[in-house]
Protein backbone atom coordinates (compact mmCIF):
# COMPACT_ATOMS: atom_id res chain seq x y z
CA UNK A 1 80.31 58.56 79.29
CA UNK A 2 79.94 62.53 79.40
CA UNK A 3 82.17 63.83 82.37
CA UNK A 4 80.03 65.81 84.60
CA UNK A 5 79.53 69.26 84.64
CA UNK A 6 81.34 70.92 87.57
CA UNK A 7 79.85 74.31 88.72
CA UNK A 8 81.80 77.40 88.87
CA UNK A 9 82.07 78.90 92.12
CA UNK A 10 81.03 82.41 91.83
CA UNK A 11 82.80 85.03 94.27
CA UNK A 12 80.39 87.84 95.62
CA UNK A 13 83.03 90.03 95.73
CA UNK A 14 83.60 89.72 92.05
CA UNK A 15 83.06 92.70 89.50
CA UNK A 16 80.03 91.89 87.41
CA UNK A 17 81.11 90.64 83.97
CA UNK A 18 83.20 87.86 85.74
CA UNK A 19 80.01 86.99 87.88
CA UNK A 20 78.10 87.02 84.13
CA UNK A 21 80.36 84.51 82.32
CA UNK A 22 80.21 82.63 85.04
CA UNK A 23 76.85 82.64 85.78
CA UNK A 24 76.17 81.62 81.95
CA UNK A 25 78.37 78.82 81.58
CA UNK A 26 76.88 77.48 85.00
CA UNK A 27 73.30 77.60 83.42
CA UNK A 28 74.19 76.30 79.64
CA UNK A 29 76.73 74.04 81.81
CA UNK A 30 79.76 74.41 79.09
CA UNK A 31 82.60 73.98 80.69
CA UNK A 32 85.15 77.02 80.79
CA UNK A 33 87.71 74.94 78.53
CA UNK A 34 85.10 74.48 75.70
CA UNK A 35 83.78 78.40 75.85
CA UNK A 36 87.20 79.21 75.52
CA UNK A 37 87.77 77.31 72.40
CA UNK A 38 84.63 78.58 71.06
CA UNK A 39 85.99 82.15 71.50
CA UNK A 40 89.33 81.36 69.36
CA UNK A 41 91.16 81.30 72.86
CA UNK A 42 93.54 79.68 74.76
CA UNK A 43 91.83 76.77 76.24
CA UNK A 44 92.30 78.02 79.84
CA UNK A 45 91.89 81.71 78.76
CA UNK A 46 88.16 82.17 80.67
CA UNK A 47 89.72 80.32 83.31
CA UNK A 48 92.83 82.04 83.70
CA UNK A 49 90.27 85.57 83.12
CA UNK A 50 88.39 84.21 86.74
CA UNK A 51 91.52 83.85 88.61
CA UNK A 52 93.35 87.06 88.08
CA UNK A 53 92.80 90.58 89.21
CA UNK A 54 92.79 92.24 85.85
CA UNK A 55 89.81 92.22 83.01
CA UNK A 56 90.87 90.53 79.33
CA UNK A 57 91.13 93.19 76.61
CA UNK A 58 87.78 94.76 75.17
CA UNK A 59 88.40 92.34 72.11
CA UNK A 60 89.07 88.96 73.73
CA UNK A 61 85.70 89.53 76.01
CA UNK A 62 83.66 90.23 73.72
CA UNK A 63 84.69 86.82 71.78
CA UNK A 64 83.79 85.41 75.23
CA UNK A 65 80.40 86.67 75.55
CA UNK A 66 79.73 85.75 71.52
CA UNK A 67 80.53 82.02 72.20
CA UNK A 68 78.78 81.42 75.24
CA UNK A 69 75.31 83.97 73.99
CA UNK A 70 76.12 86.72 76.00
CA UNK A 71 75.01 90.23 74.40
CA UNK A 72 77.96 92.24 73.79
CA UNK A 73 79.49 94.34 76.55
CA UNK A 74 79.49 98.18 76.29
CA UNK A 75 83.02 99.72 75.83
CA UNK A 76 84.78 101.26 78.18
CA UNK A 77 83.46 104.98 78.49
CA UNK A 78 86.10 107.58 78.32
CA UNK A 79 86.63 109.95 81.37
CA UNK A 80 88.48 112.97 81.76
CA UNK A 81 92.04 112.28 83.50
CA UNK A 82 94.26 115.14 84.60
CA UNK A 83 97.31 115.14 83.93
CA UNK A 84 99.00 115.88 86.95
CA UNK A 85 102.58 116.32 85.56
CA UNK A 86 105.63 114.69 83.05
CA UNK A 87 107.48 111.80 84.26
CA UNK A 88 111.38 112.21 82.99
CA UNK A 89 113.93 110.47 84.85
CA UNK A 90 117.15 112.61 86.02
CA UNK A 91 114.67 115.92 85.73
CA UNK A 92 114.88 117.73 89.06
CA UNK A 93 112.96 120.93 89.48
CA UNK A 94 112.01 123.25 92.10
CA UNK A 95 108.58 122.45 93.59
CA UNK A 96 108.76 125.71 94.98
CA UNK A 97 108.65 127.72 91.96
CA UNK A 98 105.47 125.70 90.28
CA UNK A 99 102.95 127.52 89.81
CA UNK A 100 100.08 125.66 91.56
CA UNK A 101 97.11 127.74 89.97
CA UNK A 102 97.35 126.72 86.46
CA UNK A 103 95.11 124.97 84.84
CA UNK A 104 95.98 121.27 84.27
CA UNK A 105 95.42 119.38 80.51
CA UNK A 106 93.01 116.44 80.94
CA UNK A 107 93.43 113.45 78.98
CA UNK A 108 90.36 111.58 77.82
CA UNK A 109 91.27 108.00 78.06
CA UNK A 110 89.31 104.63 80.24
CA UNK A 111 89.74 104.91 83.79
CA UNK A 112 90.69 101.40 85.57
CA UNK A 113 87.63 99.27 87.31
CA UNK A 114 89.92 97.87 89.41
CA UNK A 115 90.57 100.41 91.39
CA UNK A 116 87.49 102.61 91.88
CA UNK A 117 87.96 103.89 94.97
CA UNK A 118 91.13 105.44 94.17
CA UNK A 119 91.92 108.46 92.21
CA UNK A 120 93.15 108.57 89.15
CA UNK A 121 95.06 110.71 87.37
CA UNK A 122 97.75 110.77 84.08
CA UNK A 123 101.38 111.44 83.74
CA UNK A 124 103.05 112.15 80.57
CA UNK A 125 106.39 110.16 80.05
CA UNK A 126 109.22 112.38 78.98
CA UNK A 127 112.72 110.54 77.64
CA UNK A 128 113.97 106.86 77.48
CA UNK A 129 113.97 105.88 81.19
CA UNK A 130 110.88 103.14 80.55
CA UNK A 131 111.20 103.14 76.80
CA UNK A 132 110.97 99.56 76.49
CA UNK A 133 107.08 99.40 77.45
CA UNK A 134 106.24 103.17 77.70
CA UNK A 135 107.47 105.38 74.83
CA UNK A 136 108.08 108.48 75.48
CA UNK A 137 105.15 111.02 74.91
CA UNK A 138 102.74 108.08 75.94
CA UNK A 139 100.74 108.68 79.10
CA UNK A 140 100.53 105.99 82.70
CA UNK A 141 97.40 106.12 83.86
CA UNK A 142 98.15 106.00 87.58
CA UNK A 143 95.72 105.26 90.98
CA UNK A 144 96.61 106.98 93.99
CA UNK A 145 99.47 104.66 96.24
CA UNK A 146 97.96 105.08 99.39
CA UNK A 147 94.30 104.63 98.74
CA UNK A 148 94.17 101.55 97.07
CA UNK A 149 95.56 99.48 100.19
CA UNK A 150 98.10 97.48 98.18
CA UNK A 151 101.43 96.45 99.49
CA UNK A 152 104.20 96.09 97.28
CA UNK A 153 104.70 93.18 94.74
CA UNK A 154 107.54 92.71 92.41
CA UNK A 155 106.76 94.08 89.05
CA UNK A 156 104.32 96.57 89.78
CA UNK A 157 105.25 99.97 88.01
CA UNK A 158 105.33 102.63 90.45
CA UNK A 159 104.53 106.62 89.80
CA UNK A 160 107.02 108.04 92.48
CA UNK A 161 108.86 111.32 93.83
CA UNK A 162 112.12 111.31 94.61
CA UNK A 163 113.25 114.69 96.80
CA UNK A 164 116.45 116.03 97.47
CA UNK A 165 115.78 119.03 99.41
CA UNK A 166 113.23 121.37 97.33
CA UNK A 167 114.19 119.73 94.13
CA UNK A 168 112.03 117.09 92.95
CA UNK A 169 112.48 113.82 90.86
CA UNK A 170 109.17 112.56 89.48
CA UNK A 171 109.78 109.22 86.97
CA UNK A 172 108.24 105.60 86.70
CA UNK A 173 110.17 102.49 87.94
CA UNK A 174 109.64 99.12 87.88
CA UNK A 175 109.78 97.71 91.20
CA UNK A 176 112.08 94.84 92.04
CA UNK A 177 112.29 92.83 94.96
CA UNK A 178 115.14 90.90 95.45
CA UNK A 179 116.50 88.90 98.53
CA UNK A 180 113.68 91.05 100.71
CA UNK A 181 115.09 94.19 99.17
CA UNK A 182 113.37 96.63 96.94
CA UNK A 183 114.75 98.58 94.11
CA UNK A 184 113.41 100.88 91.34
CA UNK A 185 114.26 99.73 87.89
CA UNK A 186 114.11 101.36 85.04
CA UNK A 187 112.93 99.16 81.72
CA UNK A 188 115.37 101.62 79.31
CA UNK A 189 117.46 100.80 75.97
CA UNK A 190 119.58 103.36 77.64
CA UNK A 191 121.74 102.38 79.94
CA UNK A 192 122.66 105.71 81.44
CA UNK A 193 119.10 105.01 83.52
CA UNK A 194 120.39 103.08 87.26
CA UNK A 195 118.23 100.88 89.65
CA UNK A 196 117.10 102.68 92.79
CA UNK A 197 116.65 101.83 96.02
CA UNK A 198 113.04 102.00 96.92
CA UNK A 199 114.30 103.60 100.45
CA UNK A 200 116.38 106.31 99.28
CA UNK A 201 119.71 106.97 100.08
CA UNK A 202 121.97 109.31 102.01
CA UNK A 203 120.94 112.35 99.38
CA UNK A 204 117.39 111.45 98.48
CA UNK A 205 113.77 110.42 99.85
CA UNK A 206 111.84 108.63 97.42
CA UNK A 207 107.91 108.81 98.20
CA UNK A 208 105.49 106.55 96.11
CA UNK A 209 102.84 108.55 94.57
CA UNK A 210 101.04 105.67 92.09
CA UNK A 211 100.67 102.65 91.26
CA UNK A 212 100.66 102.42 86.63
CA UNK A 213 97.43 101.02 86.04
CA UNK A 214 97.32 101.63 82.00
CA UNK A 215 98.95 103.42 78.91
CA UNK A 216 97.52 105.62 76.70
CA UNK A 217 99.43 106.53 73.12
CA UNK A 218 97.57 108.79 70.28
CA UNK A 219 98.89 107.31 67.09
CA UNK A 220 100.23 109.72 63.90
CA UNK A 221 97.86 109.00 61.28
């Protein structure tokens, strides 16, 4: 005897090509196991792809929507970012001596759904400080800390400031928590690169700026 079909709850609040899929498999009533499958996935991929916060790759939705006769999403448009600075760790400079009139690069990349509300912006990463996911000349593409209403959560990467009178730090960190405390990691084949605290010290303030929402490399062809 056929198991029954159990219905997928749909959440309002959900952005719209989770509420499709699951709208879909509720009305051909294939279960999110077997449209998973069908896709060449994981057999808890579309099920995993509900619970979390982020969207699957372009790719691995669009097998989705093939298997359970969805038509195929439109990609990602590309907006303009601006690049709002370099991120090199162990670079201080004089924030008094930039020159705040000059025209900022923009870098034409997908801006994050998640976080809509938000601005966005892009950093370029200078040196080896996060070389282990984020080579350097790669770009973060970063949404603004403080209007996205997070809190903090171990193994976000952060886009912060650290100050030290009129000289300025700006890098990327992972953050750690550990034992309630908070540090700034860097992810680095180099170990010249230390942990921070996410406080500050005696000599420093650290401000968060970001929160790393993507990556964006041109390729040498």
């Amino acid at each position: 005897m056929a198991k029954p079909y159990k219905q997928i709850d749909i959440d309002k609040t959900w952005p719209a090509w989770k509420r499709e899929i699951a709208e879909r498999l509720n009305a051909t009533r294939q279960s999110m196991k077997a449209a998973s499958l069908a896709a060449g996935l994981g057999e808890t991929f579309i099920r995993d792809a509900l619970k979390r916060d982020k969207e699957p790759g372009h790719e691995n939705l669009q097998k989705i929507r093939e298997a359970i006769g969805l038509a195929p999403a439109a990609p990602t448009p590309l907006v303009g970012l601006v690049v709002e600075g370099k991120a090199q760790a162990g670079a201080f400079l004089d924030i008094s001596l930039i020159d705040e009139d000059y025209e900022k690069p923009v870098l034409y990349a997908p801006r994050s759904k998640k976080y809509v509300e938000a601005k966005q912006y892009a950093l370029q990463i200078v040196g080896d400080s996060m070389n282990r996911i984020f080579p350097e000349g790669s770009y973060v593409i970063c949404a603004n800390w403080a209007q996205t209403g997070l809190a903090f959560k171990h193994g976000m990467r952060l886009h912060v400031e650290r100050h030290q009178g009129q000289l300025t730090e700006v890098t990327v960190k992972k953050l750690v928590i550990e034992d309630g405390n908070m540090f700034l990691e860097p992810e680095s084949t180099n170990p010249v690169h230390k942990r921070l605290d996410l406080h500050g010290d005696e000599y420093s303030d650290i401000l968060v700026k970001g929160i790393v929402v993507g990556v964006y490399q041109e390729m040498d062809i």
